[in-house]
Protein backbone atom coordinates (compact mmCIF):
# COMPACT_ATOMS: atom_id res chain seq x y z
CA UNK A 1 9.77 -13.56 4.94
CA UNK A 2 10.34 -13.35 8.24
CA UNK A 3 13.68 -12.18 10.33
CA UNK A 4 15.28 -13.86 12.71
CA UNK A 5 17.55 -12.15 14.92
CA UNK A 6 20.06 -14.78 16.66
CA UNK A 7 23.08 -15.24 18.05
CA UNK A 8 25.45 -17.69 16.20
CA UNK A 9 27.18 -18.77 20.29
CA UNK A 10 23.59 -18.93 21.79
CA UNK A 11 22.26 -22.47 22.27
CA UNK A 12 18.59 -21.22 22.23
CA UNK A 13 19.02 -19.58 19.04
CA UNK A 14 20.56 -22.87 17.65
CA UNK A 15 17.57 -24.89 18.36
CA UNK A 16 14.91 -22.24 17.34
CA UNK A 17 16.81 -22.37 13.61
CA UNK A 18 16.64 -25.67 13.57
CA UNK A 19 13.11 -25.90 14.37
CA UNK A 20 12.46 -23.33 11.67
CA UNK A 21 14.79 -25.65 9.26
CA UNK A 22 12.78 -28.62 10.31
CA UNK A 23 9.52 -27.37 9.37
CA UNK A 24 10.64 -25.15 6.34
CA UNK A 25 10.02 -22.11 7.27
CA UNK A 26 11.96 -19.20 5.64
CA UNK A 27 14.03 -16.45 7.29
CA UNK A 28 16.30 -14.25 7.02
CA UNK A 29 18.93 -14.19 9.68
CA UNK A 30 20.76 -11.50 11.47
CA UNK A 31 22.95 -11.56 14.29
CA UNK A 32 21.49 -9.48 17.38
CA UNK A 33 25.04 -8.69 18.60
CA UNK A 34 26.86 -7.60 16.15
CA UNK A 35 24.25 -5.89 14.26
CA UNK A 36 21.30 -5.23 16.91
CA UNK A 37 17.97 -4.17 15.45
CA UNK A 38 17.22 -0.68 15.19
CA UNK A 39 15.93 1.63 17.47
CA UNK A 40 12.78 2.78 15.49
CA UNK A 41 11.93 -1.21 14.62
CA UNK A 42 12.28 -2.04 18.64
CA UNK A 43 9.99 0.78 19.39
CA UNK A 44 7.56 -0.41 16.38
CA UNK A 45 7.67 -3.67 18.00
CA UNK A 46 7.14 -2.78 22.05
CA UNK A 47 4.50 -0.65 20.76
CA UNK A 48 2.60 -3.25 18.78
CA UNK A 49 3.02 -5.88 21.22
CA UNK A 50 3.05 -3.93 24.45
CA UNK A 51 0.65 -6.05 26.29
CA UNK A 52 3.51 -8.68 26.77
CA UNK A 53 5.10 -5.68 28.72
CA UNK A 54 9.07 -4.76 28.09
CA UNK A 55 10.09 -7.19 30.24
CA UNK A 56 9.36 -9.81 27.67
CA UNK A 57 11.91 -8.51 25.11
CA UNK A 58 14.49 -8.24 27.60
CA UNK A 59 17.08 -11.18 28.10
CA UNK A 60 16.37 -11.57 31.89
CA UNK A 61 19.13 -14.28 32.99
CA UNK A 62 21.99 -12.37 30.47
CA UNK A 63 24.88 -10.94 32.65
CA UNK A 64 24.96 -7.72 30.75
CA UNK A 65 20.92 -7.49 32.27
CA UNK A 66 21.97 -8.34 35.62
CA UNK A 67 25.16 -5.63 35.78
CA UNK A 68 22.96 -2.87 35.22
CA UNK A 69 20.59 -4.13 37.35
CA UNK A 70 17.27 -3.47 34.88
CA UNK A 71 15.40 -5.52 36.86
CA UNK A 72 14.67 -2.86 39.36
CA UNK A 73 14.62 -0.55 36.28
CA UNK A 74 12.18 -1.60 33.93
CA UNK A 75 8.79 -1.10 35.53
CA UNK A 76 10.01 2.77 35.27
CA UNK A 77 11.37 2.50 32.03
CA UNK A 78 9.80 3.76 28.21
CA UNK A 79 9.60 2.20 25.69
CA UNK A 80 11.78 4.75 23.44
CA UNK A 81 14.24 4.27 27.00
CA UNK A 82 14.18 0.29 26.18
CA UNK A 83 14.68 0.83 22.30
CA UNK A 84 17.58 3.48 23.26
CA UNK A 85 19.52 0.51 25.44
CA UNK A 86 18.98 -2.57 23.34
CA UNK A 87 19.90 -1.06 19.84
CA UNK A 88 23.18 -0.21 21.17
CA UNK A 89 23.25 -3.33 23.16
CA UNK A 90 22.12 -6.55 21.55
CA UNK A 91 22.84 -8.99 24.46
CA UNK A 92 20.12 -6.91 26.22
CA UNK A 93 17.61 -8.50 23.86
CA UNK A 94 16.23 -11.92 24.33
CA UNK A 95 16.49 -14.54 21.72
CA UNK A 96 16.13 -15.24 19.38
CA UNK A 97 13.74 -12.58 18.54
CA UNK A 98 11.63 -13.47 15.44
CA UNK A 99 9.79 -10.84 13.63
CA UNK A 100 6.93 -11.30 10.97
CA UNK A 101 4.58 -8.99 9.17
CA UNK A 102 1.84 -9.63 11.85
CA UNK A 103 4.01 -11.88 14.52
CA UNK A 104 6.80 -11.60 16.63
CA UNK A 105 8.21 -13.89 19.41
CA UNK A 106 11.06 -13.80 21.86
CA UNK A 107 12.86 -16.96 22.85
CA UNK A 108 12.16 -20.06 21.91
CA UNK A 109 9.50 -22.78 22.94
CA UNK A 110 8.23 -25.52 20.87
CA UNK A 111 4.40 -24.71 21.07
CA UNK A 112 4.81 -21.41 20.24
CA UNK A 113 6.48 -21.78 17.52
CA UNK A 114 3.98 -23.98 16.38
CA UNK A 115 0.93 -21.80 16.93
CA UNK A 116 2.83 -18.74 15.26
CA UNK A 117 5.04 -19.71 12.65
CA UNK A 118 3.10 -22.76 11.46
């Protein structure tokens, strides 16, 4: 089964459920801000799938993104340094985040969700 790490006040996480609802598709869910994922899975993960770079996991238009100013920090930045921030601070990751035994997708778009969780 796969896990879906939302947000229940995030519109984008809304519509990615109900896409998964739609088409039947089991998860399990778990809210990214109250209960972020752990460090050691986030590191599993931006290893795996490290040719989308870390930007990609990172919630890019989020204000708690923009106060720290990552963007100028994240070409610089490890991957254990990225895993360090956004298990402490789920808002720092961008969702939904969907995680399966050999996929795993940040945000939502139609099409992908089609090619991957189809």
């Amino acid at each position: 089964m796969i896990k879906f790490y939302g947000y229940k006040r995030c519109s984008t996480s809304k519509k990615a459920q109900k896409w998964l609802d739609d088409y039947g598709v089991k998860y399990e869910f778990q809210d990214l801000v109250e209960q972020p994922p752990k460090k050691e899975d986030l590191i599993k993960w931006m290893t795996k799938y490290q040719d989308r770079g870390l930007r990609y996991f990172f919630n890019t238009s989020g204000q708690h993104y923009r106060q720290q100013k990552l963007k100028d920090k994240i070409p610089d930045m490890t991957i254990e340094e990225a895993a360090e921030m956004m298990s402490k601070d789920g808002k720092l990751i961008k969702r939904p985040l969907v995680v399966g035994d050999d996929h795993l997708t940040c945000g939502f778009r139609e099409n992908i969700y089609e090619e991957t969780w189809l």
